[in-house]
N, C-alpha and C. Protein backbone atom coordinates (compact mmCIF):
# COMPACT_ATOMS: atom_id res chain seq x y z
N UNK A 1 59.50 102.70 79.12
CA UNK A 1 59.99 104.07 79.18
C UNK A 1 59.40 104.89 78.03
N UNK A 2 59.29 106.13 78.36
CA UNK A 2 58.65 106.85 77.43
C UNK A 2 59.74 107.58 76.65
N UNK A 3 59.57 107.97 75.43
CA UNK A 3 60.62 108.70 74.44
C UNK A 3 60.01 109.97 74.00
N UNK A 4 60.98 111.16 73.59
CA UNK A 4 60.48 112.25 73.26
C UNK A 4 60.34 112.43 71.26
N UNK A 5 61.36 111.10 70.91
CA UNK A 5 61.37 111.07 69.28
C UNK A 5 60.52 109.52 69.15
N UNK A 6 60.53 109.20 68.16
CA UNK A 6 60.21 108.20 67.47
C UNK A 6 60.39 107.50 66.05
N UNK A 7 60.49 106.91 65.61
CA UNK A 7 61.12 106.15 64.56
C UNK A 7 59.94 106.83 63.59
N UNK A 8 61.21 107.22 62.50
CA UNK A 8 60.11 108.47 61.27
C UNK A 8 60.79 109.99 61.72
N UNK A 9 60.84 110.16 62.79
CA UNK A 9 61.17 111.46 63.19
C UNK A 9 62.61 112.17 62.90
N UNK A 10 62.52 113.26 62.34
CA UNK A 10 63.83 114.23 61.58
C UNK A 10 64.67 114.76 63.13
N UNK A 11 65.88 114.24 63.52
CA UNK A 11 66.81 114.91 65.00
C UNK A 11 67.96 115.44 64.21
N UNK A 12 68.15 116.13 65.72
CA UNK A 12 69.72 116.91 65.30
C UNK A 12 70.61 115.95 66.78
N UNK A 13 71.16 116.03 66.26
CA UNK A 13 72.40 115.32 67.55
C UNK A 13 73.29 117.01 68.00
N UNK A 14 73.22 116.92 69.55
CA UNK A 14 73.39 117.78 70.88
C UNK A 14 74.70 117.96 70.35
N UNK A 15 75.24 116.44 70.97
CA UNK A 15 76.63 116.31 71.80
C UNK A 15 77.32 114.76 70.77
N UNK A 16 78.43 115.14 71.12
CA UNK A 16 79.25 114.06 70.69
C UNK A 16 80.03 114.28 69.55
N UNK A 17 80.60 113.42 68.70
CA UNK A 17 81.35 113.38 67.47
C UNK A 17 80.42 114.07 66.11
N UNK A 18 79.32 113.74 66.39
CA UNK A 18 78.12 113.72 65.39
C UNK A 18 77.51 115.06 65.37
N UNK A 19 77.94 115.49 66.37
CA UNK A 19 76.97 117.25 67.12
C UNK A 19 76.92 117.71 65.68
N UNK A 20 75.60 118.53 66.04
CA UNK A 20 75.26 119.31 64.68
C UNK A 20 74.58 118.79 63.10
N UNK A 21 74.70 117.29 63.26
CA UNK A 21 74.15 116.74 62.24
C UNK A 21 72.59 116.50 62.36
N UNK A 22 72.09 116.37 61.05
CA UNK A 22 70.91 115.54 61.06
C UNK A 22 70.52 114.92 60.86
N UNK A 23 69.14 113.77 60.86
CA UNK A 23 69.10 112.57 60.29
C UNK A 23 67.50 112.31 60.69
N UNK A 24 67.34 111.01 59.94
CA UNK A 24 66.21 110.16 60.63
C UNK A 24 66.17 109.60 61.12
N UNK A 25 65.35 108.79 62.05
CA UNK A 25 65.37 107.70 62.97
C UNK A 25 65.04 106.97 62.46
N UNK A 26 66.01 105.29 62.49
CA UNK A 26 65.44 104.16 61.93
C UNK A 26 64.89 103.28 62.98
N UNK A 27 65.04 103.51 64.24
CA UNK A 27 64.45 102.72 65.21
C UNK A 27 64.75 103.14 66.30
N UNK A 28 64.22 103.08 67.73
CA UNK A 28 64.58 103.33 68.96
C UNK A 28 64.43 102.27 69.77
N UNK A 29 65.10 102.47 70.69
CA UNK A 29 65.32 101.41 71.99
C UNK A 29 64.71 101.91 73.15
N UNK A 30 63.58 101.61 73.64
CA UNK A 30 63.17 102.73 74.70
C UNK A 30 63.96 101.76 76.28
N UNK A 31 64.08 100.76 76.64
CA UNK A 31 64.40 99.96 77.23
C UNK A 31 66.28 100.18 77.50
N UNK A 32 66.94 100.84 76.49
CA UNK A 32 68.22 101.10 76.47
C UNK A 32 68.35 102.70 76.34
N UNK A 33 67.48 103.24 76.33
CA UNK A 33 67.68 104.79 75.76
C UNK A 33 68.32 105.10 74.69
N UNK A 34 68.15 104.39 73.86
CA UNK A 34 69.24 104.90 72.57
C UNK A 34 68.25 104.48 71.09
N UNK A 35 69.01 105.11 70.18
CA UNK A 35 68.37 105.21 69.32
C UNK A 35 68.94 105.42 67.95
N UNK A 36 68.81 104.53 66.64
CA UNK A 36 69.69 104.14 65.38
C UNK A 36 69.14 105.55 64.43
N UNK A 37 70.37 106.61 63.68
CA UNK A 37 70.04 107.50 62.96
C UNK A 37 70.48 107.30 62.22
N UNK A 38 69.47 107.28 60.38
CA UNK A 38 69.77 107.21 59.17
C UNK A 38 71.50 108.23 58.96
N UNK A 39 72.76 108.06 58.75
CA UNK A 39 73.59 108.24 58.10
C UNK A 39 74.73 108.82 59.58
N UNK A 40 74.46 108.59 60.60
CA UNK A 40 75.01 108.82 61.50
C UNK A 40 76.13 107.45 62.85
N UNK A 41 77.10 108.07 63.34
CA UNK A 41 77.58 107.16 63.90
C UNK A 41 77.56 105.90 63.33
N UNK A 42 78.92 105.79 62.16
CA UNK A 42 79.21 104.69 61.87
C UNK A 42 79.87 103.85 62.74
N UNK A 43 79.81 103.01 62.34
CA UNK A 43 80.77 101.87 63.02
C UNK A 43 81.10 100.77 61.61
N UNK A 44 82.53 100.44 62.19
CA UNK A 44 82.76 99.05 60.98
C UNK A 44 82.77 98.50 61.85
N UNK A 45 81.94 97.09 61.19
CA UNK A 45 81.73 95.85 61.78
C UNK A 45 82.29 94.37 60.96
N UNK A 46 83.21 93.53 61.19
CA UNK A 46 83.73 92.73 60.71
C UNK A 46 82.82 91.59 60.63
N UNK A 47 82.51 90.60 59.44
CA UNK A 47 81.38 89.51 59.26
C UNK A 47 82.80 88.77 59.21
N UNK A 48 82.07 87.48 59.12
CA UNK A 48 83.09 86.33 58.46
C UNK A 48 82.59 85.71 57.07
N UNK A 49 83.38 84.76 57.00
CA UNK A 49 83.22 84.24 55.36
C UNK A 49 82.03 83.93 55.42
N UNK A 50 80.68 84.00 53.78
CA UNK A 50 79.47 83.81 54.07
C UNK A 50 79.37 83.74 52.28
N UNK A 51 78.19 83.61 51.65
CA UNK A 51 77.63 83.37 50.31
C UNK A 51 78.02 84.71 49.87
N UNK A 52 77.51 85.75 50.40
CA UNK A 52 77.78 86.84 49.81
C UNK A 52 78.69 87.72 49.88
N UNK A 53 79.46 87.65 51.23
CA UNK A 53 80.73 87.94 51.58
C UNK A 53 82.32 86.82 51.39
N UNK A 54 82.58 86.17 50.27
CA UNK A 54 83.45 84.58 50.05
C UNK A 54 85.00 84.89 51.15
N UNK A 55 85.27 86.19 50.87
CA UNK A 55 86.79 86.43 51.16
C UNK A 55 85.86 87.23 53.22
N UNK A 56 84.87 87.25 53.26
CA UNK A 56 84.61 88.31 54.45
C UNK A 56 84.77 89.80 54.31
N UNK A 57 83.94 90.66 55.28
CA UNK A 57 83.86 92.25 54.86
C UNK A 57 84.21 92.65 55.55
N UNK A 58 84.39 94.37 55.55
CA UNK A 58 84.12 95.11 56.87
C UNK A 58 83.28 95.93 56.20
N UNK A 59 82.19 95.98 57.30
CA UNK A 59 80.73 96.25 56.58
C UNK A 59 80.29 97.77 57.73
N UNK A 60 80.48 99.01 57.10
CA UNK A 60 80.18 99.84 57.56
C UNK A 60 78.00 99.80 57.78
N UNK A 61 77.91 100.47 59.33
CA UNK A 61 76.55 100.43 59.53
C UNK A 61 76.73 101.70 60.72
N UNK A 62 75.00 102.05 60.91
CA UNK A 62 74.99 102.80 61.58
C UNK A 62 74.93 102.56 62.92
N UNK A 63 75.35 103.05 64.24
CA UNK A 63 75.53 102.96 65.95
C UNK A 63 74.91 103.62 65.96
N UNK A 64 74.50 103.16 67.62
CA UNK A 64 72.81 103.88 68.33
C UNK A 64 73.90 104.94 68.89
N UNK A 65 72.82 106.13 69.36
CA UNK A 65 73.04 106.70 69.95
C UNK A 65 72.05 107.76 71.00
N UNK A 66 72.74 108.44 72.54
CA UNK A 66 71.88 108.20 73.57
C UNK A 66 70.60 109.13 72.77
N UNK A 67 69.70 108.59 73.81
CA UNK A 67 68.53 109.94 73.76
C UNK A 67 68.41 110.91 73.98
N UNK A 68 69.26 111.39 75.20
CA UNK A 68 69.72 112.91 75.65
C UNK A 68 70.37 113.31 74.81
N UNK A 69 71.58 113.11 73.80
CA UNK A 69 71.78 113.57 72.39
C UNK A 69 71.36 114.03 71.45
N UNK A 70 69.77 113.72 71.67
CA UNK A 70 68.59 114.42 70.23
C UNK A 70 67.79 114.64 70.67
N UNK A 71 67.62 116.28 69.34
CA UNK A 71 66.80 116.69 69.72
C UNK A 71 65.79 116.89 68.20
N UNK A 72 64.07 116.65 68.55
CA UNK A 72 63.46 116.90 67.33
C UNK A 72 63.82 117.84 66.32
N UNK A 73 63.91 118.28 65.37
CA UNK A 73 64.35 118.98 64.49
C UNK A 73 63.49 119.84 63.89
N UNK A 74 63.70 121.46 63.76
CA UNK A 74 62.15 122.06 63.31
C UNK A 74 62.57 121.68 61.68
N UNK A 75 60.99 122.01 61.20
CA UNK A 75 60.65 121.55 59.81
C UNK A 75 61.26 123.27 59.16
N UNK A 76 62.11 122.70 58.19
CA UNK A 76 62.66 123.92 57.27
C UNK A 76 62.41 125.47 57.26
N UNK A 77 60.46 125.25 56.91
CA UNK A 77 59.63 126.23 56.51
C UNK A 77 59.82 127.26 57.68
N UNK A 78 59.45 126.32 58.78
CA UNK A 78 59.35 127.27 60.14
C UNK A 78 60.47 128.23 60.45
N UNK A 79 61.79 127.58 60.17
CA UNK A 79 62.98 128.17 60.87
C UNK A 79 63.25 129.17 59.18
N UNK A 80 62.59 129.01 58.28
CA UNK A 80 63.26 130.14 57.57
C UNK A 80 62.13 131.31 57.70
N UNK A 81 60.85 130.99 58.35
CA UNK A 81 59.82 132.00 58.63
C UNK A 81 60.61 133.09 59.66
N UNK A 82 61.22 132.43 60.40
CA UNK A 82 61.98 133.71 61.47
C UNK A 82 63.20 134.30 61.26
């Protein structure tokens, strides 16, 4: 499947809880349509006991989210030119 962003690329999120934010892309899923954004859609995720976790965590990380949700983001310069 083809994608309109790519991992590196600055989005704004459409729709959802997140609407209006921005971020980077740390990876995409073209096969699932979705796609992981630097500081967006957390989720806590529970580990179990481990070396670095002794007692276990809840380890906040970021959730994918769809592709129809983002959109490329103009670069600063441009949008304060108009």
């Amino acid at each position: 499947m083809k994608c309109h962003v790519k991992k590196g690329d600055e989005v704004v999120v459409l729709a959802g809880r997140e609407k209006g934010k921005r971020g980077k892309i740390i990876a995409v899923f073209p096969g699932k349509q979705r796609a992981i954004v630097e500081g967006l859609q957390l989720i806590k995720r529970h580990t179990r006991k481990s070396q670095q976790h002794p007692q276990g965590a809840i380890v906040e990380r970021e959730g994918t989210i769809h592709l129809s949700n983002l959109k490329k983001a103009e670069p600063e310069a441009q949008k304060a030119a108009e």
